[in-house]
PDB file of N, CA and C in Angstrom:
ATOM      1  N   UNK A   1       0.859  -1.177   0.000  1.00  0.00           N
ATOM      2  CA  UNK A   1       0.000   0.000   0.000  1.00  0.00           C
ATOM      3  C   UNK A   1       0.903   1.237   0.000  1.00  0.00           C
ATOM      4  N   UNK A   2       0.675   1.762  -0.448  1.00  0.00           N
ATOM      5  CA  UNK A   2       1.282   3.485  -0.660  1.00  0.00           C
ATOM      6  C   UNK A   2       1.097   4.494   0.119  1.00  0.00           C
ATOM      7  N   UNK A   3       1.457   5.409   0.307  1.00  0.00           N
ATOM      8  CA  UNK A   3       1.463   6.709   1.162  1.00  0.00           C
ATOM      9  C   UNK A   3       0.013   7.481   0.384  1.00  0.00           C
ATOM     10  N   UNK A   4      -0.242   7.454  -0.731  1.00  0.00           N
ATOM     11  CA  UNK A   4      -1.928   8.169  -0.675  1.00  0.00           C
ATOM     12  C   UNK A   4      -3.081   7.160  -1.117  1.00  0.00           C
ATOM     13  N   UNK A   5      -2.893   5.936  -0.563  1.00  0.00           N
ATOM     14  CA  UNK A   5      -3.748   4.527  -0.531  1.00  0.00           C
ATOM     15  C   UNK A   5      -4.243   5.026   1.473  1.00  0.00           C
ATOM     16  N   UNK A   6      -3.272   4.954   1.714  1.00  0.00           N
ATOM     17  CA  UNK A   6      -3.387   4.898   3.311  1.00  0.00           C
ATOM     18  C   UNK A   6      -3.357   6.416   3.771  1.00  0.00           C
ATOM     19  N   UNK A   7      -3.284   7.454   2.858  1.00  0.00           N
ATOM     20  CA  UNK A   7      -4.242   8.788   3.567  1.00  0.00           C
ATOM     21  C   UNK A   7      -5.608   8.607   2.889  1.00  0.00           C
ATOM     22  N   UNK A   8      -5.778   7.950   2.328  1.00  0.00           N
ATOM     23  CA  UNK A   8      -7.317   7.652   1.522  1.00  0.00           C
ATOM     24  C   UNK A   8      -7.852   6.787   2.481  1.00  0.00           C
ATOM     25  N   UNK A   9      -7.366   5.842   3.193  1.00  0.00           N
ATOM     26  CA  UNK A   9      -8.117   5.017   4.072  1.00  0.00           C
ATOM     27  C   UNK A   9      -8.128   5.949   5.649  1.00  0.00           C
ATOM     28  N   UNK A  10      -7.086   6.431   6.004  1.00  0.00           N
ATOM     29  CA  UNK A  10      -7.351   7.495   7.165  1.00  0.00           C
ATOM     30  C   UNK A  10      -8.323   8.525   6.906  1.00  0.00           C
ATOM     31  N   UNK A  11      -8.565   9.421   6.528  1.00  0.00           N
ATOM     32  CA  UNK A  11      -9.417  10.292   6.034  1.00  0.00           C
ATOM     33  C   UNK A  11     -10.739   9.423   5.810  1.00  0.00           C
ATOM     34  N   UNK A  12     -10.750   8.529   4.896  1.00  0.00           N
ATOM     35  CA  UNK A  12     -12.638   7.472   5.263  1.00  0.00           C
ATOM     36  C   UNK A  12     -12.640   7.120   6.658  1.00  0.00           C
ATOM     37  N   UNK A  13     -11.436   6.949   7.942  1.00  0.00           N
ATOM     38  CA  UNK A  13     -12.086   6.440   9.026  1.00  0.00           C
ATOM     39  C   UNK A  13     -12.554   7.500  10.186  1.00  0.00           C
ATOM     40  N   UNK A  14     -11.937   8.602   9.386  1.00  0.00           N
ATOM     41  CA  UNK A  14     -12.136  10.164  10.450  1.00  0.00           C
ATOM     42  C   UNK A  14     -13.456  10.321   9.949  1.00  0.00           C
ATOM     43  N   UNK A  15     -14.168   9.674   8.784  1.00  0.00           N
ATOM     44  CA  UNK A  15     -15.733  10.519   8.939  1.00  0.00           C
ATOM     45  C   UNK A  15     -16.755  10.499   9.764  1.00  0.00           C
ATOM     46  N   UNK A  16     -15.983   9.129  10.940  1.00  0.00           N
ATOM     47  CA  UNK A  16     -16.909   9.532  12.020  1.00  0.00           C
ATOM     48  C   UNK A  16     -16.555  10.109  13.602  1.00  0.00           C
ATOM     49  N   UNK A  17     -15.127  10.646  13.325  1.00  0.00           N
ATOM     50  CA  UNK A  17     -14.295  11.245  14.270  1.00  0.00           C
ATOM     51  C   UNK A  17     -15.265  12.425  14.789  1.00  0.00           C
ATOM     52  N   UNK A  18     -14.416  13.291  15.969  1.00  0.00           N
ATOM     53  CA  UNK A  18     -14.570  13.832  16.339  1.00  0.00           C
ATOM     54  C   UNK A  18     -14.071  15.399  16.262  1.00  0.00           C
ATOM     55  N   UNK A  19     -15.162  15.891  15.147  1.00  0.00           N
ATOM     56  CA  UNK A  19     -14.753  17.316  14.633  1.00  0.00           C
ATOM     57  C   UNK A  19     -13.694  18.335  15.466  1.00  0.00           C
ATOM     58  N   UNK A  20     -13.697  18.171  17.002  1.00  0.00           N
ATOM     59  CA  UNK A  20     -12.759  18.583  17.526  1.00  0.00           C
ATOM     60  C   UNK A  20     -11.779  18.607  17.739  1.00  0.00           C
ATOM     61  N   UNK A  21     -11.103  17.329  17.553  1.00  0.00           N
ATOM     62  CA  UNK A  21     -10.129  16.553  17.408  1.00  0.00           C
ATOM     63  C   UNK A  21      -9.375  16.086  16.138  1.00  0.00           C
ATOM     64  N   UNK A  22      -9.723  16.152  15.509  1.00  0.00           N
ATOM     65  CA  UNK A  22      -9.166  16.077  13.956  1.00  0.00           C
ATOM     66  C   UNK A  22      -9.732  17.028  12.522  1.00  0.00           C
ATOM     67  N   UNK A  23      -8.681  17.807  12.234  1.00  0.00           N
ATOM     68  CA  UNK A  23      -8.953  18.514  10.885  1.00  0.00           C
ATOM     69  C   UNK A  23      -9.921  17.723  10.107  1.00  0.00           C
ATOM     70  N   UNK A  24      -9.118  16.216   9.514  1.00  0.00           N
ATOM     71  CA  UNK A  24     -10.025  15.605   8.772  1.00  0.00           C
ATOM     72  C   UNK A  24     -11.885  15.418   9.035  1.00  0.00           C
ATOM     73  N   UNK A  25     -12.127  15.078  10.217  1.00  0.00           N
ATOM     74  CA  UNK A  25     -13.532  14.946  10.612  1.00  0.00           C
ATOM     75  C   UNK A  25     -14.276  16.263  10.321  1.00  0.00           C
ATOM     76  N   UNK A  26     -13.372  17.544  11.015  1.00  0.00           N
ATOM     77  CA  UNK A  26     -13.927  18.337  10.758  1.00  0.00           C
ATOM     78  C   UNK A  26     -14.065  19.111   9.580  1.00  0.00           C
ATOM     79  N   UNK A  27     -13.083  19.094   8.357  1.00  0.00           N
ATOM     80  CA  UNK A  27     -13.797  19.215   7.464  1.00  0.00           C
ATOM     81  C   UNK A  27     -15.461  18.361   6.755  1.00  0.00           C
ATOM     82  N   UNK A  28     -15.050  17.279   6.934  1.00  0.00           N
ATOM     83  CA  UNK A  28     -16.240  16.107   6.559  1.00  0.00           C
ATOM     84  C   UNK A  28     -17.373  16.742   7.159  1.00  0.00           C
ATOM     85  N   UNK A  29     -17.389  17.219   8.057  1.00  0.00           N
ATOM     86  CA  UNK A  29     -18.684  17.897   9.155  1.00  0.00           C
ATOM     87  C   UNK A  29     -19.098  18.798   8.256  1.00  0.00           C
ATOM     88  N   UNK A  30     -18.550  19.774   7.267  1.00  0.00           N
ATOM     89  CA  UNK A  30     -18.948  20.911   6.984  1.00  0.00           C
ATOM     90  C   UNK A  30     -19.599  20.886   5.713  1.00  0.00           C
ATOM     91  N   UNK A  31     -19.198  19.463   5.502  1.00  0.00           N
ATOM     92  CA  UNK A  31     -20.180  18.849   4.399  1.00  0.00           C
ATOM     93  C   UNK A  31     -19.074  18.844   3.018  1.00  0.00           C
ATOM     94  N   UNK A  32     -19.808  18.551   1.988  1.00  0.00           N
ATOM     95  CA  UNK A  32     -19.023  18.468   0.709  1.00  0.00           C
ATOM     96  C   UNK A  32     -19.050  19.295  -0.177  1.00  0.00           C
ATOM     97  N   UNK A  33     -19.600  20.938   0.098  1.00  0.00           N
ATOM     98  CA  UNK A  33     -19.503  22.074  -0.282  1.00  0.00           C
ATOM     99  C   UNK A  33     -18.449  22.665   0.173  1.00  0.00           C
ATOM    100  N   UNK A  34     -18.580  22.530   1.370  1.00  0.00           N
ATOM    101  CA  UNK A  34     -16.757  22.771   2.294  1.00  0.00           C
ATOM    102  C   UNK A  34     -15.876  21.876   1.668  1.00  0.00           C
ATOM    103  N   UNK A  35     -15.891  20.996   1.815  1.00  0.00           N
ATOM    104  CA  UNK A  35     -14.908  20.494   1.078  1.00  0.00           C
ATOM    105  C   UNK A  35     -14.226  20.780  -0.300  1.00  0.00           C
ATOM    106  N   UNK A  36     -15.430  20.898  -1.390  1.00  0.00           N
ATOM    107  CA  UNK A  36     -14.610  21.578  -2.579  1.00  0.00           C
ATOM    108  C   UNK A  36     -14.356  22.392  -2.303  1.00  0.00           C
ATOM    109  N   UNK A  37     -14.651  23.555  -1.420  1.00  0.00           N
ATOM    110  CA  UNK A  37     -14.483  24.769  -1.627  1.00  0.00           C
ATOM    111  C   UNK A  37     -12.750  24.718  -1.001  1.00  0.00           C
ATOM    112  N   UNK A  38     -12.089  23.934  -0.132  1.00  0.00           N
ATOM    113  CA  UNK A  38     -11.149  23.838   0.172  1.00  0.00           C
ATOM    114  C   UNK A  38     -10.446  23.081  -0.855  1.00  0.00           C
ATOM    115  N   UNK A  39     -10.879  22.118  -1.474  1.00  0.00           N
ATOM    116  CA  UNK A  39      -9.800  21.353  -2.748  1.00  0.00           C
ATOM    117  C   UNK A  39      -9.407  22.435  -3.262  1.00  0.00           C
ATOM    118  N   UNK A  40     -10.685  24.026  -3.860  1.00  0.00           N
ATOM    119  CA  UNK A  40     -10.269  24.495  -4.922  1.00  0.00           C
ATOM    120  C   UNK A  40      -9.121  25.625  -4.614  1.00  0.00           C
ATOM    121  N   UNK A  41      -9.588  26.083  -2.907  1.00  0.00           N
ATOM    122  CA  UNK A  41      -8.566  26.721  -2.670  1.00  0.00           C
ATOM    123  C   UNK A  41      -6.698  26.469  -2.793  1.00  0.00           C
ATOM    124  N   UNK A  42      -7.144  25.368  -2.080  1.00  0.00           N
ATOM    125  CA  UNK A  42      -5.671  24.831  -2.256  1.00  0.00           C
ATOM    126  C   UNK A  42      -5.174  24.553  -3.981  1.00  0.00           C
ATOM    127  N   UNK A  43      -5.765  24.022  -4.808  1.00  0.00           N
ATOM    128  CA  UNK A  43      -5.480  23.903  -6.341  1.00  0.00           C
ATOM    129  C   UNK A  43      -4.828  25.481  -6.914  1.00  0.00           C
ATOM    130  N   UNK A  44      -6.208  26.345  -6.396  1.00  0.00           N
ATOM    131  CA  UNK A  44      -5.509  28.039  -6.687  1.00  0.00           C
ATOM    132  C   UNK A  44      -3.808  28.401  -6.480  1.00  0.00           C
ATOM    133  N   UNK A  45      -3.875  27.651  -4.775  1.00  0.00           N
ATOM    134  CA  UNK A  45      -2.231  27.759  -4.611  1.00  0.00           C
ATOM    135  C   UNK A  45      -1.411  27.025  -4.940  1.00  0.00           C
ATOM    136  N   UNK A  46      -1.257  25.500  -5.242  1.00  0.00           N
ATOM    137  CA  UNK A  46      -0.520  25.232  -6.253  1.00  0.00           C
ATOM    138  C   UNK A  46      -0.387  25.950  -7.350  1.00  0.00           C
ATOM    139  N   UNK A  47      -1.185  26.084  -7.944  1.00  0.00           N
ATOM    140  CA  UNK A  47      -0.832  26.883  -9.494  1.00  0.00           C
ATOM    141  C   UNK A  47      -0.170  27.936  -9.256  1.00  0.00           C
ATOM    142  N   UNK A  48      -0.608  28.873  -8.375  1.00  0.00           N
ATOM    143  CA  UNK A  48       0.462  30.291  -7.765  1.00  0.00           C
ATOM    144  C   UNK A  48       1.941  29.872  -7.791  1.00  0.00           C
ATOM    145  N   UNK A  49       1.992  28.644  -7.478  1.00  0.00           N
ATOM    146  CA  UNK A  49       3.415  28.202  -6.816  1.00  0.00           C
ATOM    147  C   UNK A  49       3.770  27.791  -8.234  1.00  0.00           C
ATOM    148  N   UNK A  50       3.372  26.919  -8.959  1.00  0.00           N
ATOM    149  CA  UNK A  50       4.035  26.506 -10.642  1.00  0.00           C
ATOM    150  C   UNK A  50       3.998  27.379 -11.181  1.00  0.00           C
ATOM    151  N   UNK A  51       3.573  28.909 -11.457  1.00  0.00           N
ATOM    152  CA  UNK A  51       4.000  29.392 -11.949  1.00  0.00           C
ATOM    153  C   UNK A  51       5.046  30.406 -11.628  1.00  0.00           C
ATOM    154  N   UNK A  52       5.080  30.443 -10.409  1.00  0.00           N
ATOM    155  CA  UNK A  52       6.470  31.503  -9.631  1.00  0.00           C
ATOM    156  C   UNK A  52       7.530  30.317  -9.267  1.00  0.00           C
ATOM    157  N   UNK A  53       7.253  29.356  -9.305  1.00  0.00           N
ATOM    158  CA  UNK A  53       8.569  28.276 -10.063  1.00  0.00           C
ATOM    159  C   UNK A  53       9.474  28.023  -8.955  1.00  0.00           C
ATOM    160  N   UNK A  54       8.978  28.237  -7.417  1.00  0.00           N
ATOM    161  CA  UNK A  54       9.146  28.029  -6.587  1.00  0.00           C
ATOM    162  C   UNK A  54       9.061  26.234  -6.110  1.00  0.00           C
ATOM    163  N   UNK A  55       9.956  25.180  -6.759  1.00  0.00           N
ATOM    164  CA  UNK A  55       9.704  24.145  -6.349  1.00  0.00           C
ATOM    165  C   UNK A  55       9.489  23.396  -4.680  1.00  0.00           C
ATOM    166  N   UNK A  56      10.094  23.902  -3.918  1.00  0.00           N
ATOM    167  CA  UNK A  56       9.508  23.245  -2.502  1.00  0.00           C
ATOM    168  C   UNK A  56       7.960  24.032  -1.919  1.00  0.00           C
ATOM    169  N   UNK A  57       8.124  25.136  -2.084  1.00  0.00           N
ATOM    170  CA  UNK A  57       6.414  25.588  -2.403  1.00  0.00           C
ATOM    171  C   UNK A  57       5.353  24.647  -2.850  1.00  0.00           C
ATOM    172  N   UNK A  58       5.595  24.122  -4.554  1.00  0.00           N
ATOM    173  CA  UNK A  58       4.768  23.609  -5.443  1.00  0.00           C
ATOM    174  C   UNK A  58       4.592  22.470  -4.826  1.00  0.00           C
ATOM    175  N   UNK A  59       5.685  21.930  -3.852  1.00  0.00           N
ATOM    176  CA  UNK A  59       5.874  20.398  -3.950  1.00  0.00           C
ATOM    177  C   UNK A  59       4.515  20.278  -2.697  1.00  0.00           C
ATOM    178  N   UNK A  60       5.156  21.488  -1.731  1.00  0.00           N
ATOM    179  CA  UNK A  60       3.867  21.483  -0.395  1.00  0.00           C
ATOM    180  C   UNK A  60       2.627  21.796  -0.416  1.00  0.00           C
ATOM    181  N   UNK A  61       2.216  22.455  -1.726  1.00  0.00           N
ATOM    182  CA  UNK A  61       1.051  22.735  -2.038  1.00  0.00           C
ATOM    183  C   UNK A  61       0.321  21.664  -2.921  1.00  0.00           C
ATOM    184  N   UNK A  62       1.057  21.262  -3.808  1.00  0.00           N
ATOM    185  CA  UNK A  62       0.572  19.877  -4.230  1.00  0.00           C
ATOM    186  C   UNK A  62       0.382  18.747  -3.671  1.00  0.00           C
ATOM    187  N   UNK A  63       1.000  18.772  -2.596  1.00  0.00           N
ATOM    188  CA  UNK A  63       0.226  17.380  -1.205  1.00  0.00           C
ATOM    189  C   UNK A  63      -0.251  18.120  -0.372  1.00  0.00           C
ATOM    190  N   UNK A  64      -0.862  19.482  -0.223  1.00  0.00           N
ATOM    191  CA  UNK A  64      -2.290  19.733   0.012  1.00  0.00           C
ATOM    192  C   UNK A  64      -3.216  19.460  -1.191  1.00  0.00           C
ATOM    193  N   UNK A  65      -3.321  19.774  -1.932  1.00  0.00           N
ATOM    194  CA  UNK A  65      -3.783  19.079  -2.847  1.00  0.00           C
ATOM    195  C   UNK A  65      -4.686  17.849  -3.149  1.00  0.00           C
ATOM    196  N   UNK A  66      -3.768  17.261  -2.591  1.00  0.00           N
ATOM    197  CA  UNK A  66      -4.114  15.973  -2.581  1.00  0.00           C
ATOM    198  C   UNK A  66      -4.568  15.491  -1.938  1.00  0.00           C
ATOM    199  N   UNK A  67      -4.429  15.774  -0.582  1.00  0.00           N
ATOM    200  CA  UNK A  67      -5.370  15.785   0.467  1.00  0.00           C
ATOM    201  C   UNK A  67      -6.927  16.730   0.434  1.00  0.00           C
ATOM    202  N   UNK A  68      -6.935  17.227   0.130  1.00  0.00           N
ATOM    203  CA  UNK A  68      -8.321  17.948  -0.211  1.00  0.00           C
ATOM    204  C   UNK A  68      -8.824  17.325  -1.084  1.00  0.00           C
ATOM    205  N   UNK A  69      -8.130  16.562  -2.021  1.00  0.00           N
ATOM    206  CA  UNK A  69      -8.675  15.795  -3.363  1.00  0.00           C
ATOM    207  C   UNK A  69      -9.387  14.709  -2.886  1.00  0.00           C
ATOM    208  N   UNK A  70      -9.113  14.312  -2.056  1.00  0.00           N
ATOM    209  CA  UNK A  70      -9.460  12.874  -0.909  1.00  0.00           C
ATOM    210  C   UNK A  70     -10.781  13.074   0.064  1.00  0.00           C
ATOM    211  N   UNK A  71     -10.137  14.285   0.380  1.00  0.00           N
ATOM    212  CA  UNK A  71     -11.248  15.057   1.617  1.00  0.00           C
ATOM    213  C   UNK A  71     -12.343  14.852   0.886  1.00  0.00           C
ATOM    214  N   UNK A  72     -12.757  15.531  -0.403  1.00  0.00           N
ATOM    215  CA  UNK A  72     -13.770  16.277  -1.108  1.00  0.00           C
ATOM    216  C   UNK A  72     -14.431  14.878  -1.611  1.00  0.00           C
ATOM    217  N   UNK A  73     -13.298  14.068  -2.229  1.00  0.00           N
ATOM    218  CA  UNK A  73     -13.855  12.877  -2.663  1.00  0.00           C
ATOM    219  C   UNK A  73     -14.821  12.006  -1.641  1.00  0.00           C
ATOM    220  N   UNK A  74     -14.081  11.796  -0.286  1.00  0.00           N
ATOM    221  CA  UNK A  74     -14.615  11.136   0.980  1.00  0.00           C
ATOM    222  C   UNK A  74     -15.914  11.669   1.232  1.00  0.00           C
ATOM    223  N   UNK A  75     -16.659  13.255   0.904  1.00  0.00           N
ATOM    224  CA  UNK A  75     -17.359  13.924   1.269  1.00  0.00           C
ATOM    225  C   UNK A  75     -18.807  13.509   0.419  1.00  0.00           C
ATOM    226  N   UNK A  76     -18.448  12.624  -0.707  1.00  0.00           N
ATOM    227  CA  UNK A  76     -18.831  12.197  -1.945  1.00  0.00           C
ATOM    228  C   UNK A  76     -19.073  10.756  -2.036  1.00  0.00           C
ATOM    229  N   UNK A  77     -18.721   9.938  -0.984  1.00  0.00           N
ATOM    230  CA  UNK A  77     -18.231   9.097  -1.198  1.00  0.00           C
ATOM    231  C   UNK A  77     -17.954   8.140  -2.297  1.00  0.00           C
ATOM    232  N   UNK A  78     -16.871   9.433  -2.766  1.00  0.00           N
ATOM    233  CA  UNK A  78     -15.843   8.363  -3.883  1.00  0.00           C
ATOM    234  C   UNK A  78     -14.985   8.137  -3.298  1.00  0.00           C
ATOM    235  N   UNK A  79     -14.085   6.960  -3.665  1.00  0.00           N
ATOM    236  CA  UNK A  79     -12.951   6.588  -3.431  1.00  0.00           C
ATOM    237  C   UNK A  79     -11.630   6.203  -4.304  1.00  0.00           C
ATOM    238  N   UNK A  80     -10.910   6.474  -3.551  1.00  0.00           N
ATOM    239  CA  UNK A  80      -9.693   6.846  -4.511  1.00  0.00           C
ATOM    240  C   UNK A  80      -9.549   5.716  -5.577  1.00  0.00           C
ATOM    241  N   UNK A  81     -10.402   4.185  -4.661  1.00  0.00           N
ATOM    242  CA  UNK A  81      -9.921   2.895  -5.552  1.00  0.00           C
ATOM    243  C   UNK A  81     -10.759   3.269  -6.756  1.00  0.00           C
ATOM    244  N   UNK A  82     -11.958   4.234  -6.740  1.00  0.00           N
ATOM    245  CA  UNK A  82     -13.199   4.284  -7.889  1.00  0.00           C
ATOM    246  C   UNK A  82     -11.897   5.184  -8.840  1.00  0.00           C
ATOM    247  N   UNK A  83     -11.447   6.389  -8.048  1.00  0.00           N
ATOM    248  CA  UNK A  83     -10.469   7.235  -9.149  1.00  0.00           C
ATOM    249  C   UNK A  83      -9.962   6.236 -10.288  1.00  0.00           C
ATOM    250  N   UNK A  84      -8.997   5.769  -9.306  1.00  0.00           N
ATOM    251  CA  UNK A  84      -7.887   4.708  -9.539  1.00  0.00           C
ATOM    252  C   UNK A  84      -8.445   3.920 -10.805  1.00  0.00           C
ATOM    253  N   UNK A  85      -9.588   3.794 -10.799  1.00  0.00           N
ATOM    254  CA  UNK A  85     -10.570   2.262 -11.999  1.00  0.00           C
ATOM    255  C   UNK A  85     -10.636   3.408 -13.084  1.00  0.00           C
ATOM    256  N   UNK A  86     -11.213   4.655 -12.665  1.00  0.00           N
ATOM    257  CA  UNK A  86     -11.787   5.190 -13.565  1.00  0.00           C
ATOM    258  C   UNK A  86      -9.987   5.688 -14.828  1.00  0.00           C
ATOM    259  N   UNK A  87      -8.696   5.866 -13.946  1.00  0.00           N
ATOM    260  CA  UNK A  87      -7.896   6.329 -14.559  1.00  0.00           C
ATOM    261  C   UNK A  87      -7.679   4.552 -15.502  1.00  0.00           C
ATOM    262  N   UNK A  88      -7.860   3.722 -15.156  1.00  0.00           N
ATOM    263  CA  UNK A  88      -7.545   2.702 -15.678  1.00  0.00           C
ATOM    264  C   UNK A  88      -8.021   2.240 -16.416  1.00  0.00           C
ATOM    265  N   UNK A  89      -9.006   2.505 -16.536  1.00  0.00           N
ATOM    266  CA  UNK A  89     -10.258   2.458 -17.924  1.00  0.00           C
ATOM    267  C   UNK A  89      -9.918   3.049 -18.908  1.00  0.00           C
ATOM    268  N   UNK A  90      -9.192   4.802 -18.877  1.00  0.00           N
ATOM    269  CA  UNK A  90      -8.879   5.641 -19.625  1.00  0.00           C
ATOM    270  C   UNK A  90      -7.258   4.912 -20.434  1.00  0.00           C
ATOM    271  N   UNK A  91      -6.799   4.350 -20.010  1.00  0.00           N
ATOM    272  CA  UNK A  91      -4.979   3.947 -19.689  1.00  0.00           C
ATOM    273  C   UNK A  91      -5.412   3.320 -21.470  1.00  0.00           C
ATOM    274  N   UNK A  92      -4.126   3.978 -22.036  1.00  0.00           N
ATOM    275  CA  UNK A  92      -3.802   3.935 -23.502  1.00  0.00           C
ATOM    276  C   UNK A  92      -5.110   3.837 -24.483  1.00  0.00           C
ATOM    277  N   UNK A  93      -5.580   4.968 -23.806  1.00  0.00           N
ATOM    278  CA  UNK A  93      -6.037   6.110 -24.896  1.00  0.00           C
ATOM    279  C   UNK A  93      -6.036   6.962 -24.646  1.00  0.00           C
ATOM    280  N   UNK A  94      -5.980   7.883 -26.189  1.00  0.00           N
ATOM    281  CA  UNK A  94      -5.349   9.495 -26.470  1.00  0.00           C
ATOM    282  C   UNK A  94      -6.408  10.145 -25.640  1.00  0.00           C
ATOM    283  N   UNK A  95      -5.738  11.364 -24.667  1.00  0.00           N
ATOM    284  CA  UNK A  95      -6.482  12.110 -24.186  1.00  0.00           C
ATOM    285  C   UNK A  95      -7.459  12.917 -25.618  1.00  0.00           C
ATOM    286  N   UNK A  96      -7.160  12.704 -26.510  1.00  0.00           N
ATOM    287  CA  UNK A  96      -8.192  13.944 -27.640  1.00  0.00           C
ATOM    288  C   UNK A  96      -9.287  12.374 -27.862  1.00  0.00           C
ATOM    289  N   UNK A  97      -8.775  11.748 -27.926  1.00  0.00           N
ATOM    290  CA  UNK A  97      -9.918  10.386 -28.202  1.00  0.00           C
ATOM    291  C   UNK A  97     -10.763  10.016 -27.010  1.00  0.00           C
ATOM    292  N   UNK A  98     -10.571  10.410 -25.445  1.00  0.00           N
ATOM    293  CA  UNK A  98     -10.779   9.956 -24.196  1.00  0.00           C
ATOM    294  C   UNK A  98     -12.271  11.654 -24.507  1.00  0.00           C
ATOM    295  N   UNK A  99     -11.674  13.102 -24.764  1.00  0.00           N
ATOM    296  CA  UNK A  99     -12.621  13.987 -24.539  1.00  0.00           C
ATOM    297  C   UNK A  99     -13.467  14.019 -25.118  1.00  0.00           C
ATOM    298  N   UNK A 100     -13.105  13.332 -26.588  1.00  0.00           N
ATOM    299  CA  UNK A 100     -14.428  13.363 -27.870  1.00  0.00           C
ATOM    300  C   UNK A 100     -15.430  12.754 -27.180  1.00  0.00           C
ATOM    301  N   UNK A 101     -14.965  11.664 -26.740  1.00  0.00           N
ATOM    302  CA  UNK A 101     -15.991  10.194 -26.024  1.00  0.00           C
ATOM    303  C   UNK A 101     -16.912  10.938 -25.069  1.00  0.00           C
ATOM    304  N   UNK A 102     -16.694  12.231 -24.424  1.00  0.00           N
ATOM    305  CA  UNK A 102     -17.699  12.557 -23.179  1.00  0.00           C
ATOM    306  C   UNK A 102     -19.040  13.233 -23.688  1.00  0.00           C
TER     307      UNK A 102
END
């Protein structure tokens, strides 16, 4: 298992934590409007950071990122293994052949 297999399984077991006690729960509490609204924030600041080319910035903002990507997903309940199928479904074919298809 991997390092964002097993923040994907921590983050599903905080959804029934105790909002006081853990960030994760307490985002989940605020529902899954809060939640994107935090994926997108954090996405805003990655991009700030790739383009001022600041690599240990980009690197820390992109595993927020990712964690909000999880959060928001958990809020949804998707899961990363559904991501994971759905990227694997896509796997060798052309992204211009993958967008026509939608």
């Amino acid at each position: 298992m991997n390092t964002l297999e097993r923040l994907a399984e921590t983050i599903a077991a905080r959804k029934g934590a105790d909002p006081e006690t853990s960030w994760t729960a307490k985002l989940l509490a605020m529902g899954p409007n809060k939640a994107a609204e935090k994926f997108g924030e954090e996405a805003v600041e990655a991009v700030i950071e790739a383009v001022k080319g600041d690599r240990a910035r980009l690197t820390a903002e992109a595993a927020d990122v990712l964690y909000h990507l999880l959060v928001m997903l958990a809020a949804r309940d998707v899961t990363l293994a559904d991501v994971l199928a759905e990227l694997g479904r896509r796997e060798g074919t052309s992204g211009i052949e993958e967008k026509a298809g939608r």
